[in-house]
C-alpha atoms as a PDB file:
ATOM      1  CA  UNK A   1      11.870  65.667  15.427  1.00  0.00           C
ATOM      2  CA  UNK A   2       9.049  65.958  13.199  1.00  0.00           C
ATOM      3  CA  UNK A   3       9.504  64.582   9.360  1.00  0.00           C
ATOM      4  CA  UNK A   4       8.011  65.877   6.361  1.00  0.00           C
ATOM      5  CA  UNK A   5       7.930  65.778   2.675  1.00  0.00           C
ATOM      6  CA  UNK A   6       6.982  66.599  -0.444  1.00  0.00           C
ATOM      7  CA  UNK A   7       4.794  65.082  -3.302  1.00  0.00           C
ATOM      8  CA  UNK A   8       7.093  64.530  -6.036  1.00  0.00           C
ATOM      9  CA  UNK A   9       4.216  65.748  -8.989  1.00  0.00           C
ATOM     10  CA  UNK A  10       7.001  65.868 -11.908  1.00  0.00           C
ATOM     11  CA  UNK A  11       7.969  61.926 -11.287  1.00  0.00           C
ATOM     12  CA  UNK A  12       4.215  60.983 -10.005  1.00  0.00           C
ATOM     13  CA  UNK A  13       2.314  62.674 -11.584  1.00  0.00           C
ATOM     14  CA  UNK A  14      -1.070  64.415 -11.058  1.00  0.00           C
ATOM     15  CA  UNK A  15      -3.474  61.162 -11.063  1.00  0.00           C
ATOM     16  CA  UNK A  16      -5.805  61.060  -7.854  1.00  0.00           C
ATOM     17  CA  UNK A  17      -5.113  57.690  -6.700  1.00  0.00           C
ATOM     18  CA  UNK A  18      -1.537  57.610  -7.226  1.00  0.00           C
ATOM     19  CA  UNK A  19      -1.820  60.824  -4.611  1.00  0.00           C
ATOM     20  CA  UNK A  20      -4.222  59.338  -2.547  1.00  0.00           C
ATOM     21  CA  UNK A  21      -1.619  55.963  -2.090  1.00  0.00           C
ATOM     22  CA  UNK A  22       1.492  58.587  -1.393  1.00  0.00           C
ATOM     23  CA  UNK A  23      -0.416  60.860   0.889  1.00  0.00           C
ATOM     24  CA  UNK A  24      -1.968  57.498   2.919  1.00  0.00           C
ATOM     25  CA  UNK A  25       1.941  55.816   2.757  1.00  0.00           C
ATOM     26  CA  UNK A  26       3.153  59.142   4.225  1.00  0.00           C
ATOM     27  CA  UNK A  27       1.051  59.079   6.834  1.00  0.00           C
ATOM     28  CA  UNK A  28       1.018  55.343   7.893  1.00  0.00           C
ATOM     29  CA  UNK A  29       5.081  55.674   8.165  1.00  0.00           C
ATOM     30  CA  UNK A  30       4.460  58.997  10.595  1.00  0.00           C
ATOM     31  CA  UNK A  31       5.154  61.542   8.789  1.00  0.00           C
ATOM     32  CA  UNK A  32       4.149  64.911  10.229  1.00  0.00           C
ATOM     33  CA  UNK A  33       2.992  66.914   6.813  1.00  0.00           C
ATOM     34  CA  UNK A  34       2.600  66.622   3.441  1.00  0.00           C
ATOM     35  CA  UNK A  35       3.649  69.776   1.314  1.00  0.00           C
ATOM     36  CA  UNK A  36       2.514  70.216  -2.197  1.00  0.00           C
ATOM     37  CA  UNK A  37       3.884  72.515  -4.673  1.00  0.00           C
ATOM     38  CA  UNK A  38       2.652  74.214  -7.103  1.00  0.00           C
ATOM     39  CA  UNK A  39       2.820  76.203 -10.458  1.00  0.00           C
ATOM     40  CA  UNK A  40       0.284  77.623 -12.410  1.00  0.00           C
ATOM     41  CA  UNK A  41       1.873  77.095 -15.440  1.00  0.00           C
ATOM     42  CA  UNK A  42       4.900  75.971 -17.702  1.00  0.00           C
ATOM     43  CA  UNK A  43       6.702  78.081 -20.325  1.00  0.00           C
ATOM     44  CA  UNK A  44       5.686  76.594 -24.080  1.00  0.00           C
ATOM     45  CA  UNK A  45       9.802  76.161 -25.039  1.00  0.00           C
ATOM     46  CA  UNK A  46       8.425  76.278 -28.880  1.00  0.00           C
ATOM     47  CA  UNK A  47       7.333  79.904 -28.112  1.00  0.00           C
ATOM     48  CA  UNK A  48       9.799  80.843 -25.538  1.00  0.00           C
ATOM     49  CA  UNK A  49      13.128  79.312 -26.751  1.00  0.00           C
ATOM     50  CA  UNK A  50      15.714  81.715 -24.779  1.00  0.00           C
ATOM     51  CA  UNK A  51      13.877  81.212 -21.814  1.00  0.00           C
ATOM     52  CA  UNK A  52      16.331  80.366 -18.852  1.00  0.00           C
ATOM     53  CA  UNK A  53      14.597  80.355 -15.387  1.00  0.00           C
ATOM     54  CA  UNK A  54      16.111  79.977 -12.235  1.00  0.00           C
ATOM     55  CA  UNK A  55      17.276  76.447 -11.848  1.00  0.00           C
ATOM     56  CA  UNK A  56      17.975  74.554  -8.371  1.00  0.00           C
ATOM     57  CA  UNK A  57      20.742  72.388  -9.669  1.00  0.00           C
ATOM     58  CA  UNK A  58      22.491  74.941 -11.735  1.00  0.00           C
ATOM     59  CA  UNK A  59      22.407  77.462  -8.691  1.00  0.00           C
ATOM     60  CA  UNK A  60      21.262  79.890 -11.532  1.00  0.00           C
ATOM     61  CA  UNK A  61      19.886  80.628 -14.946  1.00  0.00           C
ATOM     62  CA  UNK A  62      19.874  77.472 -16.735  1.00  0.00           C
ATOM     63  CA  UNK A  63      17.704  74.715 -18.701  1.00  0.00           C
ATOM     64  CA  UNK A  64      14.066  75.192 -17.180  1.00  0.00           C
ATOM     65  CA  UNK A  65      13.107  72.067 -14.586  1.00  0.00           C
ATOM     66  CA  UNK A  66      10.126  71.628 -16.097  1.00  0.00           C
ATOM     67  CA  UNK A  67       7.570  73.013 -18.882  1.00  0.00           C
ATOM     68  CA  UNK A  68       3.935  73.568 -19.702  1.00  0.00           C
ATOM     69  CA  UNK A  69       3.612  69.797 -20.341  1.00  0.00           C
ATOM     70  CA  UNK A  70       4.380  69.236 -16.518  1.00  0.00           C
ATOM     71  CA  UNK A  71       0.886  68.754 -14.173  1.00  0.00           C
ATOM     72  CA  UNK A  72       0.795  70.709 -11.243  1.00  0.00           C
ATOM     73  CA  UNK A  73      -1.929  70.435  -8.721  1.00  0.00           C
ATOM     74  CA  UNK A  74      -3.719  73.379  -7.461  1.00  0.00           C
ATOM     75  CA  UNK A  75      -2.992  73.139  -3.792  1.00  0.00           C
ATOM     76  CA  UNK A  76      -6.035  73.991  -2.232  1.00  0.00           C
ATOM     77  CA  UNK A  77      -7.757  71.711  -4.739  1.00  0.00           C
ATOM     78  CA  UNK A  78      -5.400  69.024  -3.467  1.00  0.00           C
ATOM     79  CA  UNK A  79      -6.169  69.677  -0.093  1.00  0.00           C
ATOM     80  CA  UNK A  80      -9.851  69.452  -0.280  1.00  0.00           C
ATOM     81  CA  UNK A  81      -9.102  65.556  -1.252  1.00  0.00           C
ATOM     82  CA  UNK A  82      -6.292  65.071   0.965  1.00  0.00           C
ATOM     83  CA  UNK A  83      -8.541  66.033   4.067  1.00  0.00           C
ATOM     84  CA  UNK A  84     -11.141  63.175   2.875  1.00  0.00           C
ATOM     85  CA  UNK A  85      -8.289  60.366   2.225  1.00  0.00           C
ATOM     86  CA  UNK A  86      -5.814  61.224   5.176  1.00  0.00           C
ATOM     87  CA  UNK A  87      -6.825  61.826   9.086  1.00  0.00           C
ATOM     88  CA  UNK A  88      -4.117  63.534  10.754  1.00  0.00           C
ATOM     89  CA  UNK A  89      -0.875  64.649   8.506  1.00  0.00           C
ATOM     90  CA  UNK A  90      -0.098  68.611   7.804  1.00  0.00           C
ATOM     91  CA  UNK A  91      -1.015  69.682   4.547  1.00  0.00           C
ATOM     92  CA  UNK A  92       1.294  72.674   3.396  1.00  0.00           C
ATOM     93  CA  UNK A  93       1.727  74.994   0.511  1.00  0.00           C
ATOM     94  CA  UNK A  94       5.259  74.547  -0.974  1.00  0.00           C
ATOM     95  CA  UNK A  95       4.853  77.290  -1.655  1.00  0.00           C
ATOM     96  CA  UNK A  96       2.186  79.301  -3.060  1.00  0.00           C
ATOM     97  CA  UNK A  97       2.865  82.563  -5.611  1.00  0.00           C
ATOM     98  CA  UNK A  98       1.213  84.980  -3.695  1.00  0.00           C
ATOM     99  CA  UNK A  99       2.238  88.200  -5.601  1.00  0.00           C
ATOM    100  CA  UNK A 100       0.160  86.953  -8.535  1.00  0.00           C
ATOM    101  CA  UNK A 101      -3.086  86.208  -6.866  1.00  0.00           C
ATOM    102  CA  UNK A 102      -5.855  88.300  -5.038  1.00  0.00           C
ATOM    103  CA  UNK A 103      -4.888  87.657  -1.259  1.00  0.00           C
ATOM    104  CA  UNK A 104      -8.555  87.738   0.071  1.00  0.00           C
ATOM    105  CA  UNK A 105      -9.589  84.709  -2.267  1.00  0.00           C
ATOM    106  CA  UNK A 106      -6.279  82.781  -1.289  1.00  0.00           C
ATOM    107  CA  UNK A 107      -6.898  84.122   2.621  1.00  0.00           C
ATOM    108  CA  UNK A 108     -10.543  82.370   1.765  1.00  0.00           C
ATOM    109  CA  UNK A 109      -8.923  79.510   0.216  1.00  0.00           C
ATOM    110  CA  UNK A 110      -6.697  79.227   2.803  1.00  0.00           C
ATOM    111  CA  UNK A 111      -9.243  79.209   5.496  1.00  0.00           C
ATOM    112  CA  UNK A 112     -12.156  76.798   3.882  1.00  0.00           C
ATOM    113  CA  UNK A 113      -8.974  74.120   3.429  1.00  0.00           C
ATOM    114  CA  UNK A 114      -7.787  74.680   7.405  1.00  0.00           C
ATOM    115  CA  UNK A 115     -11.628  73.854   8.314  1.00  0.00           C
ATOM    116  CA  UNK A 116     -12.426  71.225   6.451  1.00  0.00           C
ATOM    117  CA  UNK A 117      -8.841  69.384   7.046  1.00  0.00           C
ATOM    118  CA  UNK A 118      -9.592  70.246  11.110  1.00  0.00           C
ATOM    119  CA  UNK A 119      -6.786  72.239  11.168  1.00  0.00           C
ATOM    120  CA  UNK A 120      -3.992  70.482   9.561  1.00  0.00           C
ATOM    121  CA  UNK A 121      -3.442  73.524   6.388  1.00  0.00           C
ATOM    122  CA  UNK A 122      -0.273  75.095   6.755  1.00  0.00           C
ATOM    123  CA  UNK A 123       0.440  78.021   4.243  1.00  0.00           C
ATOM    124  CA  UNK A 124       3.459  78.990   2.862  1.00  0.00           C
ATOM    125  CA  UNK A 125       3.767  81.781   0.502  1.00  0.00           C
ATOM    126  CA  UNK A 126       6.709  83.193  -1.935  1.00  0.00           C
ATOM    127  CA  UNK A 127       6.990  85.880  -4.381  1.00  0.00           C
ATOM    128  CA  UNK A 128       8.032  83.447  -7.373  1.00  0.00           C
ATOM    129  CA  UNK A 129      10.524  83.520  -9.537  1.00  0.00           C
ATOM    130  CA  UNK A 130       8.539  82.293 -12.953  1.00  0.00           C
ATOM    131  CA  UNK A 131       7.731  84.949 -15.370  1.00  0.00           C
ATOM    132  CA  UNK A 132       5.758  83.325 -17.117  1.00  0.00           C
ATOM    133  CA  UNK A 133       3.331  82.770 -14.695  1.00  0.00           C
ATOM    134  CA  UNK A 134       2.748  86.241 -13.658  1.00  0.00           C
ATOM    135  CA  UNK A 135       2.946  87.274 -17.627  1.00  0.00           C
ATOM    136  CA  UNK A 136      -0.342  84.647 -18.156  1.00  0.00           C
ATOM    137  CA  UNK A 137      -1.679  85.750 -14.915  1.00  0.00           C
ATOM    138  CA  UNK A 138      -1.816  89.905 -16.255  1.00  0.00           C
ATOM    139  CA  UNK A 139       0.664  90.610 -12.731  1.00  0.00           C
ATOM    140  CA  UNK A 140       3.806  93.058 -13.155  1.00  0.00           C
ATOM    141  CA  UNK A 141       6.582  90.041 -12.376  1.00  0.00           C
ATOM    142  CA  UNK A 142       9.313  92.947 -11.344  1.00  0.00           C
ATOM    143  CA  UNK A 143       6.868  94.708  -8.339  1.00  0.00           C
ATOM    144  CA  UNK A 144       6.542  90.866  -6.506  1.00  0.00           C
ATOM    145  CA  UNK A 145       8.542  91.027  -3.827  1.00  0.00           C
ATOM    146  CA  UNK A 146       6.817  94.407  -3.532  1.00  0.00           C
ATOM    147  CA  UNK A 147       3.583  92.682  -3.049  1.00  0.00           C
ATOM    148  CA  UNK A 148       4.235  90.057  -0.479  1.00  0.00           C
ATOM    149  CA  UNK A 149       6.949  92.651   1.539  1.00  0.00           C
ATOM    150  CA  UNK A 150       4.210  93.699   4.859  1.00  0.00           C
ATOM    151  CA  UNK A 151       6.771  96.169   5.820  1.00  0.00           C
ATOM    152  CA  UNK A 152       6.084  98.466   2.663  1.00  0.00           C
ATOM    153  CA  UNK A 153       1.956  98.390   3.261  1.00  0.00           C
ATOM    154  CA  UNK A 154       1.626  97.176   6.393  1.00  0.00           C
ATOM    155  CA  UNK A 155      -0.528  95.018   4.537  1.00  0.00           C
ATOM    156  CA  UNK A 156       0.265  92.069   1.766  1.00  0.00           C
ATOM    157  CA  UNK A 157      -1.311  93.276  -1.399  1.00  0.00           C
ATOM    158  CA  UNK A 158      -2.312  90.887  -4.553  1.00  0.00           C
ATOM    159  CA  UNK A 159      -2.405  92.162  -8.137  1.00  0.00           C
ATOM    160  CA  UNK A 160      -5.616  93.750  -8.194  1.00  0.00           C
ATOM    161  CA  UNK A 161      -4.835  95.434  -4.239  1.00  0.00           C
ATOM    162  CA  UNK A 162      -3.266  99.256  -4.873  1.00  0.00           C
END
């Protein structure tokens, strides 16, 4: 059996050495990976008070799980310190918004972090659920799933991609 987590960035936080002490921990007790999620951004509830997102514990629209005062690291970002502080644990998107990024820079990304960890990146993408990510990044939220599905391209397409 191989064990894994995640870092918990809404109760610790986005300061280096608290991830650096977690990442180490998780590692010295065996762990076999390390997943980090992600977000781009937070909706501003001052500027978007109806705004009900999918919510885990309510199993549905409800009170949003976090905001745009919440830190979120950017994974690869992470990973590029992670590989210099750890030696051997996984390092994993959990997971990374594909539909609202370019897919060759995240396929570059993705590649420069799997080289300089030696091998340990594994990435995990999604189509999202938060508009208001894809509304700051300029992406159509409602063609998403569109743009990570392989069987309607044959290929997965990012927002700029036709």
């Amino acid at each position: 059996m191989q064990l894994v987590t995640s870092y918990p960035v809404t109760d610790l936080g986005t300061d280096p050495q608290t991830l650096r002490t977690f990442a180490v921990g998780v590692e010295e007790a065996g762990y076999e990976g390390l997943f980090i999620s992600e977000h781009v951004l937070g909706a501003d509830l001052k500027a978007r008070p109806d705004w009900r997102p999918y919510n885990h514990v309510a199993a549905g629209p409800g009170e949003p799980i976090y905001d745009h005062s919440y830190p979120f690291f950017d994974p690869f970002v992470a990973f590029g310190y992670l590989a210099a502080v750890t030696k051997k644990i996984r390092l994993g998107t959990g997971i990374l918004v594909l539909g609202m990024r370019q897919t060759a820079l995240v396929a570059k990304h993705a590649a420069i972090a799997d080289v300089m960890s030696g091998g340990r990146v594994i990435l995990g993408i999604g189509s999202g659920w938060n508009d208001v990510e894809y509304e700051a990044m300029g992406v159509d939220f409602h063609t998403r799933g569109k743009r990570v599905d392989v069987r309607s391209h044959g290929r997965i397409t990012g927002p700029t991609d036709s």
